[in-house]
PDB file of N, CA and C in Angstrom:
ATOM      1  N   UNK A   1     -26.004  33.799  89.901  1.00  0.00           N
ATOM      2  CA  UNK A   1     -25.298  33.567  88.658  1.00  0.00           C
ATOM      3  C   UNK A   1     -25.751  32.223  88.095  1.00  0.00           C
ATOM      4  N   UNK A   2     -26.279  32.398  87.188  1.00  0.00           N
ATOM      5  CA  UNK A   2     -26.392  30.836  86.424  1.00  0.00           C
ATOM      6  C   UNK A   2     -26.000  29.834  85.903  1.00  0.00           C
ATOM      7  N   UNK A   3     -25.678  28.592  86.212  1.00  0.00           N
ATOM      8  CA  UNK A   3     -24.591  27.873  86.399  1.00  0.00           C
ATOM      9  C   UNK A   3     -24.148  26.853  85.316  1.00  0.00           C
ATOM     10  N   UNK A   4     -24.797  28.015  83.710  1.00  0.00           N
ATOM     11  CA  UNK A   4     -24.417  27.772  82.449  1.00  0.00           C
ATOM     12  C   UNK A   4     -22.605  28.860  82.302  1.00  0.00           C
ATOM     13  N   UNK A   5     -23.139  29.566  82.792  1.00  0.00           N
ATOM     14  CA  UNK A   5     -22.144  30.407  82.976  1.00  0.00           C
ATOM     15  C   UNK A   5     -20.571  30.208  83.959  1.00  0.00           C
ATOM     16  N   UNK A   6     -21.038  29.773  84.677  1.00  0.00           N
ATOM     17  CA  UNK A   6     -20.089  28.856  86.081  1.00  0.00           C
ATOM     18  C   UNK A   6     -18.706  27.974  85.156  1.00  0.00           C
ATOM     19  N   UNK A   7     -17.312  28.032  84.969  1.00  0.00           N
ATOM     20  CA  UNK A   7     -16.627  27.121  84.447  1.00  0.00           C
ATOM     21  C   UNK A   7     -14.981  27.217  85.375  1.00  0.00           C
ATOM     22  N   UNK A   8     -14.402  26.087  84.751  1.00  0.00           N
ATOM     23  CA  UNK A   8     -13.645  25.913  85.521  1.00  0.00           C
ATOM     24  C   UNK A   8     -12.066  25.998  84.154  1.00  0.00           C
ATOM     25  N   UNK A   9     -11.028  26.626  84.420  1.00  0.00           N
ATOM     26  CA  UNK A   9     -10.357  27.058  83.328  1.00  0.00           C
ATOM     27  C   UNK A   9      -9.151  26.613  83.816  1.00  0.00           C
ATOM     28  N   UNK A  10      -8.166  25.867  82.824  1.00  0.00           N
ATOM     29  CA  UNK A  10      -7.027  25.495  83.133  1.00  0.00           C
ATOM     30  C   UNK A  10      -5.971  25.635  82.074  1.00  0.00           C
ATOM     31  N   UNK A  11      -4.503  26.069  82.580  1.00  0.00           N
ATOM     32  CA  UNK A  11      -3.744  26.553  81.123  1.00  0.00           C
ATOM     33  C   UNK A  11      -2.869  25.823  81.403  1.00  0.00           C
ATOM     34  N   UNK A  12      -1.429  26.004  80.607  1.00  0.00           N
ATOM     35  CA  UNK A  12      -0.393  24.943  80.496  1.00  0.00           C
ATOM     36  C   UNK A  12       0.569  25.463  79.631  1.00  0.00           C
ATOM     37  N   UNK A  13       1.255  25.484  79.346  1.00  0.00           N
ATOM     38  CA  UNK A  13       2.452  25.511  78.645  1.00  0.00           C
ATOM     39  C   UNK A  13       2.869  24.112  77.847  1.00  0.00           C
ATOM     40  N   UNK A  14       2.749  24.571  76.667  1.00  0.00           N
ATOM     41  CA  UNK A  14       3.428  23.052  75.799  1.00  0.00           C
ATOM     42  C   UNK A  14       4.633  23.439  75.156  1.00  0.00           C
ATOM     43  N   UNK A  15       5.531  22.948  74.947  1.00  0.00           N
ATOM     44  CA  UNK A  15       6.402  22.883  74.333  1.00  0.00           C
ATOM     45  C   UNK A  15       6.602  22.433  72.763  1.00  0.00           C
ATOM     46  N   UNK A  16       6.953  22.337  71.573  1.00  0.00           N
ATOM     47  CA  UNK A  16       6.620  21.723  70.187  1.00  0.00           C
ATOM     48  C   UNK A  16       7.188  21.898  70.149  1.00  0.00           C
ATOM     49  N   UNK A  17       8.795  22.481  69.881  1.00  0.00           N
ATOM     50  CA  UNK A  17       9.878  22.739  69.374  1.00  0.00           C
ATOM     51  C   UNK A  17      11.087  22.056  70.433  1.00  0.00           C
ATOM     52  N   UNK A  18      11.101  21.174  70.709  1.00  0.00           N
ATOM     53  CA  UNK A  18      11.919  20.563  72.281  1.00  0.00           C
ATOM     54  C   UNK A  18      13.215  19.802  71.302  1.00  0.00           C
ATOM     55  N   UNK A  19      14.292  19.854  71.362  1.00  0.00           N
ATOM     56  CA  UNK A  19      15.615  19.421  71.099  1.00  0.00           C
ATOM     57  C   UNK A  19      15.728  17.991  71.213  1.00  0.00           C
ATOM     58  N   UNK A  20      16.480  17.260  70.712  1.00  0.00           N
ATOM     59  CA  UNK A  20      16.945  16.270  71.278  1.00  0.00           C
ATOM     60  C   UNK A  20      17.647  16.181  72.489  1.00  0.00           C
ATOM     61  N   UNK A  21      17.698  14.782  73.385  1.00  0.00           N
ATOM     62  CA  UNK A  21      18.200  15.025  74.466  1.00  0.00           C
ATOM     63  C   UNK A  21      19.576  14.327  74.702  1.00  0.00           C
ATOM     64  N   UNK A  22      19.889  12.947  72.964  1.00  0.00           N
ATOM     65  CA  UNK A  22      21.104  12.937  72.554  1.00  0.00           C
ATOM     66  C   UNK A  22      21.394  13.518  71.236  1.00  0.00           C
ATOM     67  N   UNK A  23      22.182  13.563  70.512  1.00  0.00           N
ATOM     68  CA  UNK A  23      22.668  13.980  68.667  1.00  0.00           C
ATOM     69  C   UNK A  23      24.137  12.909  68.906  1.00  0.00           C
ATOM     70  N   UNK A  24      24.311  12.758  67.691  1.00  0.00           N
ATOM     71  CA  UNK A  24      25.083  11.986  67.184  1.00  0.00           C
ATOM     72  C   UNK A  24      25.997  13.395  66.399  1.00  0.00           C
ATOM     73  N   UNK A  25      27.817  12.793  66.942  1.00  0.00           N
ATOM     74  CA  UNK A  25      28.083  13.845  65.592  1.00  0.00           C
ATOM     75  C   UNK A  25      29.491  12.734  65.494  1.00  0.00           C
ATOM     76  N   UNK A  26      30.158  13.589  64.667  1.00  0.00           N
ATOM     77  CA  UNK A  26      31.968  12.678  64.388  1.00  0.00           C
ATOM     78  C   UNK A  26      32.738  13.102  65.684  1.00  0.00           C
ATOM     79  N   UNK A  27      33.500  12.384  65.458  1.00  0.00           N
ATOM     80  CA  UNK A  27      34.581  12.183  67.155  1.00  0.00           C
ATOM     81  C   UNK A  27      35.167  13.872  66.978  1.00  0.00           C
ATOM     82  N   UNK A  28      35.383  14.097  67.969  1.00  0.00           N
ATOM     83  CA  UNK A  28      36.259  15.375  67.683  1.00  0.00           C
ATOM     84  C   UNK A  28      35.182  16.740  67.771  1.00  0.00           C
ATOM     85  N   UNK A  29      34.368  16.775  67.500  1.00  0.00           N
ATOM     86  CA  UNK A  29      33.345  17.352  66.778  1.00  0.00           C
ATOM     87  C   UNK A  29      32.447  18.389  67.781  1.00  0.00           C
ATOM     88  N   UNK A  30      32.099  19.326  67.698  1.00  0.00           N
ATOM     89  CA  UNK A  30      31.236  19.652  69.385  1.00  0.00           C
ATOM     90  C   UNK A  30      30.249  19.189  69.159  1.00  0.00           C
ATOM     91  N   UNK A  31      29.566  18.695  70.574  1.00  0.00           N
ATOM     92  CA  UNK A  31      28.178  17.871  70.776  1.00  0.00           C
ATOM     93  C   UNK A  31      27.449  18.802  71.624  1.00  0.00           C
ATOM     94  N   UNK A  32      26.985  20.044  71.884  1.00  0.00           N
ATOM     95  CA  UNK A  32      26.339  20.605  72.375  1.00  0.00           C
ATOM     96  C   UNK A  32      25.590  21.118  72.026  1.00  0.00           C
ATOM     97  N   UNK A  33      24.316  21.673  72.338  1.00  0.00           N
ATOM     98  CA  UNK A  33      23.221  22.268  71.929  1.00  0.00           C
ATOM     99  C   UNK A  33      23.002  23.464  72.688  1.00  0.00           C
ATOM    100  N   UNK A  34      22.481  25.167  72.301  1.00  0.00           N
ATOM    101  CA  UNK A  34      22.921  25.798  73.078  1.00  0.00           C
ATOM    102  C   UNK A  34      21.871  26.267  73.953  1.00  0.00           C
ATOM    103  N   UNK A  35      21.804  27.164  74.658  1.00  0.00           N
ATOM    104  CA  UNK A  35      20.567  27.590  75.760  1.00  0.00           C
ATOM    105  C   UNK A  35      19.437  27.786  74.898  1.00  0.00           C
ATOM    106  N   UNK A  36      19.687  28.658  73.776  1.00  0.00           N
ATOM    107  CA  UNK A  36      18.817  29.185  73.185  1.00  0.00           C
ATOM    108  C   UNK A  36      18.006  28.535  72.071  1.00  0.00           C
ATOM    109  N   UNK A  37      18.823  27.464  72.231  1.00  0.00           N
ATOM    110  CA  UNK A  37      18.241  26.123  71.257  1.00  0.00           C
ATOM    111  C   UNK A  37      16.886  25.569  72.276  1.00  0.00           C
ATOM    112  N   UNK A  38      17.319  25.374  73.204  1.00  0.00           N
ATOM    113  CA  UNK A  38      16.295  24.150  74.089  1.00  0.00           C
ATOM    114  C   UNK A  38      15.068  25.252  74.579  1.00  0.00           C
ATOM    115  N   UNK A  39      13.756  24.024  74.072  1.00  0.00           N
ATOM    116  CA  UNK A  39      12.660  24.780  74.665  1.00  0.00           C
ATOM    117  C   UNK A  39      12.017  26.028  74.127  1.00  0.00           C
ATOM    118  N   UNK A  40      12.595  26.093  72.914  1.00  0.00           N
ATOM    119  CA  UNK A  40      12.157  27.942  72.426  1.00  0.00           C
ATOM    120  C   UNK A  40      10.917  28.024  71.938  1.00  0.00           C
ATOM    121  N   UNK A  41      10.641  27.342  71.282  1.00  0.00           N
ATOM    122  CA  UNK A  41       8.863  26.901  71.091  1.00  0.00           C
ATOM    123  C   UNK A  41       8.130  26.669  71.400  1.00  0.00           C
ATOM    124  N   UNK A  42       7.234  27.385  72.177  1.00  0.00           N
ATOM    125  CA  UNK A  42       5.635  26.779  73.077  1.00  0.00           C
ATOM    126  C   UNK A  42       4.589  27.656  72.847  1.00  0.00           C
ATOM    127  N   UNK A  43       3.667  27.080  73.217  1.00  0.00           N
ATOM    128  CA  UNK A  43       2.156  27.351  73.482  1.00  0.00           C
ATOM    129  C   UNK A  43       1.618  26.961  74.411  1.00  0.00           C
ATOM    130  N   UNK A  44       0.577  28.455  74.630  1.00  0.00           N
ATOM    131  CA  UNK A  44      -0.165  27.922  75.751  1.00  0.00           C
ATOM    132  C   UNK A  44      -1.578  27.294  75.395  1.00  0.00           C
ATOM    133  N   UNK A  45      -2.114  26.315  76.043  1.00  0.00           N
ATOM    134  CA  UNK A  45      -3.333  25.553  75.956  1.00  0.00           C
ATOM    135  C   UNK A  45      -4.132  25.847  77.011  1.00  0.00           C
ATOM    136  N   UNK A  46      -5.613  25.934  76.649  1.00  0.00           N
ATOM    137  CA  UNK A  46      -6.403  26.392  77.579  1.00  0.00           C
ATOM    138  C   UNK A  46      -7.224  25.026  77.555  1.00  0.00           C
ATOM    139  N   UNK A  47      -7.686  24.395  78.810  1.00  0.00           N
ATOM    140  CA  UNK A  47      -8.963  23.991  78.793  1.00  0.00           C
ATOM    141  C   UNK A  47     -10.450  24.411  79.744  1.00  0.00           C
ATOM    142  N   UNK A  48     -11.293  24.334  79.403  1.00  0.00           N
ATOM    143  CA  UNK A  48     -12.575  24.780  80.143  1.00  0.00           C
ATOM    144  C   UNK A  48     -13.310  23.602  80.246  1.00  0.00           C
ATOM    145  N   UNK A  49     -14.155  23.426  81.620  1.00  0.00           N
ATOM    146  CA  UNK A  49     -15.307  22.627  81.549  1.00  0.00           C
ATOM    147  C   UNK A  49     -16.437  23.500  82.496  1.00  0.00           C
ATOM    148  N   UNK A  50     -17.913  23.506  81.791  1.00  0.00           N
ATOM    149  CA  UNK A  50     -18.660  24.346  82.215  1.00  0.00           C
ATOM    150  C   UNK A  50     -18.927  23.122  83.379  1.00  0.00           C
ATOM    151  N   UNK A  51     -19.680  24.192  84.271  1.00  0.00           N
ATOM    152  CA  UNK A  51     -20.585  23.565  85.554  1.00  0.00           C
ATOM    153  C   UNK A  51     -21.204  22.232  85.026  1.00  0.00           C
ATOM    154  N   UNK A  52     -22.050  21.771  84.395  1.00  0.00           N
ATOM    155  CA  UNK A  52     -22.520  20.798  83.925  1.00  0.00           C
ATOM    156  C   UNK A  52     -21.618  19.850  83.529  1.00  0.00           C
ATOM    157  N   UNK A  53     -20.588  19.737  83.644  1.00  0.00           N
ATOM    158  CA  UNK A  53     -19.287  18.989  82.605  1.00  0.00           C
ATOM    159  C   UNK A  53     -19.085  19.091  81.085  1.00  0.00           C
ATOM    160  N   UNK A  54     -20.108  19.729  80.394  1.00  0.00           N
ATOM    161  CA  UNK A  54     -19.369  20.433  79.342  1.00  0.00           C
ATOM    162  C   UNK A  54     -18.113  20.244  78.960  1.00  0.00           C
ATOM    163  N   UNK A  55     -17.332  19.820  78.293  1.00  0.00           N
ATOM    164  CA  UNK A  55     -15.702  20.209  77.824  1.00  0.00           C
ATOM    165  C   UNK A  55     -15.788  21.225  76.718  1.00  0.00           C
ATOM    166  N   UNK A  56     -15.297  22.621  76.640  1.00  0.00           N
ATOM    167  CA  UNK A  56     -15.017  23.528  75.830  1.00  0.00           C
ATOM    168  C   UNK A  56     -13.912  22.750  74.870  1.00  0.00           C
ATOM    169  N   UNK A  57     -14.110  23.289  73.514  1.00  0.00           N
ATOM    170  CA  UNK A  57     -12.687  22.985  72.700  1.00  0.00           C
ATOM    171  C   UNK A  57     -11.363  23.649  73.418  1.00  0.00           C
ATOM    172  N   UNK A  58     -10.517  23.017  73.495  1.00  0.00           N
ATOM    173  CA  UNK A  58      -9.003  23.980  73.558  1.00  0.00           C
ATOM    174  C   UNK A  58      -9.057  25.044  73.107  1.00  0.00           C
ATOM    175  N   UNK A  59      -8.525  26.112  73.470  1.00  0.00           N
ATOM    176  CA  UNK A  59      -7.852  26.976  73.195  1.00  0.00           C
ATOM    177  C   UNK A  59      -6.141  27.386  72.892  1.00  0.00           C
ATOM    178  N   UNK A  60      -5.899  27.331  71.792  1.00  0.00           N
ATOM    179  CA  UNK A  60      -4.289  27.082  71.770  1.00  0.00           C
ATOM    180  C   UNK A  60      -4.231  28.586  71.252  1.00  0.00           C
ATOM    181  N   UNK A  61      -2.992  29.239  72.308  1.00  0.00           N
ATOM    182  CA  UNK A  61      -2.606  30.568  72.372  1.00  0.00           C
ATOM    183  C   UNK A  61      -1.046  30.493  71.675  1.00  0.00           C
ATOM    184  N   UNK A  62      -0.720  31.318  70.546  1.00  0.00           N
ATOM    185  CA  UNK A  62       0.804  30.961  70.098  1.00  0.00           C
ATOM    186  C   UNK A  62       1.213  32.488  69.909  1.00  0.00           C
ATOM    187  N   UNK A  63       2.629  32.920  70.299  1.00  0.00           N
ATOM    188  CA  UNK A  63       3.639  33.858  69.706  1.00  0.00           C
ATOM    189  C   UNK A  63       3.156  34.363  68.217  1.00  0.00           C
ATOM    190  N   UNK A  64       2.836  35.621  68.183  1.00  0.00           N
ATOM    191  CA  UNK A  64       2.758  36.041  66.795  1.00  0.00           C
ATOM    192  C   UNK A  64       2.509  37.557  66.492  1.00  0.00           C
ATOM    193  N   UNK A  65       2.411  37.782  65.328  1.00  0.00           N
ATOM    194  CA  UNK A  65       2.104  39.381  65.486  1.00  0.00           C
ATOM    195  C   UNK A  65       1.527  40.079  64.406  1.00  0.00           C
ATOM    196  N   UNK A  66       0.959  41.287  65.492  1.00  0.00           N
ATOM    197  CA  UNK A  66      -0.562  42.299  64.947  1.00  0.00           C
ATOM    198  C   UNK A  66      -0.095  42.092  63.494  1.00  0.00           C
ATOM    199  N   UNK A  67      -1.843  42.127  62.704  1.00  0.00           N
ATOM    200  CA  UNK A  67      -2.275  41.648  61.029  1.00  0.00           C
ATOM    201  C   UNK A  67      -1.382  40.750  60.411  1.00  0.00           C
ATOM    202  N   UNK A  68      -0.638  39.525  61.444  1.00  0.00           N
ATOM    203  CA  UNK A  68       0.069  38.621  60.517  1.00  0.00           C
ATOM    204  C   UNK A  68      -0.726  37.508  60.517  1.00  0.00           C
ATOM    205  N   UNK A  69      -0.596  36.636  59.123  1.00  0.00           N
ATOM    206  CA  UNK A  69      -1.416  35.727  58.655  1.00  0.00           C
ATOM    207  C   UNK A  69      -1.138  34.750  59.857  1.00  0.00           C
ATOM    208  N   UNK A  70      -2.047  33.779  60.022  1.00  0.00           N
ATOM    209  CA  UNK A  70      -1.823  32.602  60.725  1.00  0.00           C
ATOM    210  C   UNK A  70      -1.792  31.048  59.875  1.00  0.00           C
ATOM    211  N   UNK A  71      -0.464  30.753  60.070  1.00  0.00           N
ATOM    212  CA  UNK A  71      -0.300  29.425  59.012  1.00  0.00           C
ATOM    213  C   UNK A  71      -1.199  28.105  59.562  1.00  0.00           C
ATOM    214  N   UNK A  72      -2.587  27.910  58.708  1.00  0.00           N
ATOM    215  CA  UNK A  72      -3.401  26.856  59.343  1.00  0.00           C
ATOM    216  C   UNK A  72      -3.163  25.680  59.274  1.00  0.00           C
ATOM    217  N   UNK A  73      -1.952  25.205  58.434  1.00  0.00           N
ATOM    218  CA  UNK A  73      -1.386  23.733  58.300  1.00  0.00           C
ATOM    219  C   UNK A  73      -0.988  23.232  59.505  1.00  0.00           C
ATOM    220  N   UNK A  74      -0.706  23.923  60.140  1.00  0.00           N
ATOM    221  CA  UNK A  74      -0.002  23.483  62.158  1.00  0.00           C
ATOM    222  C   UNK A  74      -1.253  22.983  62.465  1.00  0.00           C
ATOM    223  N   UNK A  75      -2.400  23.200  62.334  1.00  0.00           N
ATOM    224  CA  UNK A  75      -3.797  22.543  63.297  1.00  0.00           C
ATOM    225  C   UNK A  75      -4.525  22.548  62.727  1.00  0.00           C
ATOM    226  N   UNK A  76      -4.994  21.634  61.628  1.00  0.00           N
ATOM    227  CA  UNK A  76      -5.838  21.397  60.442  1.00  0.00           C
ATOM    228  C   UNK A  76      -7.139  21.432  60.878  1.00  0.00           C
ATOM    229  N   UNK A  77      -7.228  20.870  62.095  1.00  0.00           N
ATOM    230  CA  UNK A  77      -8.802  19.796  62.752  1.00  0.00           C
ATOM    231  C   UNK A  77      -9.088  20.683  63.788  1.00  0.00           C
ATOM    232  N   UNK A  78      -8.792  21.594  63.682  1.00  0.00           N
ATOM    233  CA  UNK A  78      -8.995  22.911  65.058  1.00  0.00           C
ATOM    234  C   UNK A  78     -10.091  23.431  64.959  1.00  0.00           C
ATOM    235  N   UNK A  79     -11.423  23.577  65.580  1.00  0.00           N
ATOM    236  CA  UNK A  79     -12.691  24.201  64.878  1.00  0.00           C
ATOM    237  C   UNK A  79     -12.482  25.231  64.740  1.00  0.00           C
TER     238      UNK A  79
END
């Protein structure tokens, strides 16, 4: 196998949508945030480096669905 081909692949989970971990509200008032609030937003990130050390661009994998547009303002500088 030729060792252009040879790479090494790593993923991750990011989070972008993460809650605060205080809020401010008026006395009296509920201060909670609910399950379904925290954490609901992520992506996964890929990185690659070929055999040679190469670094591949990222790969950012997001929630979405069949023939829907993809809004390119989230990652302007993304090749």
């Amino acid at each position: 196998m030729p060792s252009k081909v040879i790479m090494n692949i790593d993923e991750t989970g990011v989070y972008y949508d993460t809650p605060p971990t205080r809020i401010l509200c008026e006395r009296g008032a509920p201060s909670n945030i609910t399950t379904s609030q925290k954490h609901s937003v992520r992506m996964t990130v890929l990185r690659a480096v070929v055999f040679r050390g190469r670094k591949l661009p990222l790969l950012l994998i997001v929630r979405g669905e069949p023939d829907a547009t993809i809004a390119m303002e989230e990652v302007p500088t993304y090749p």
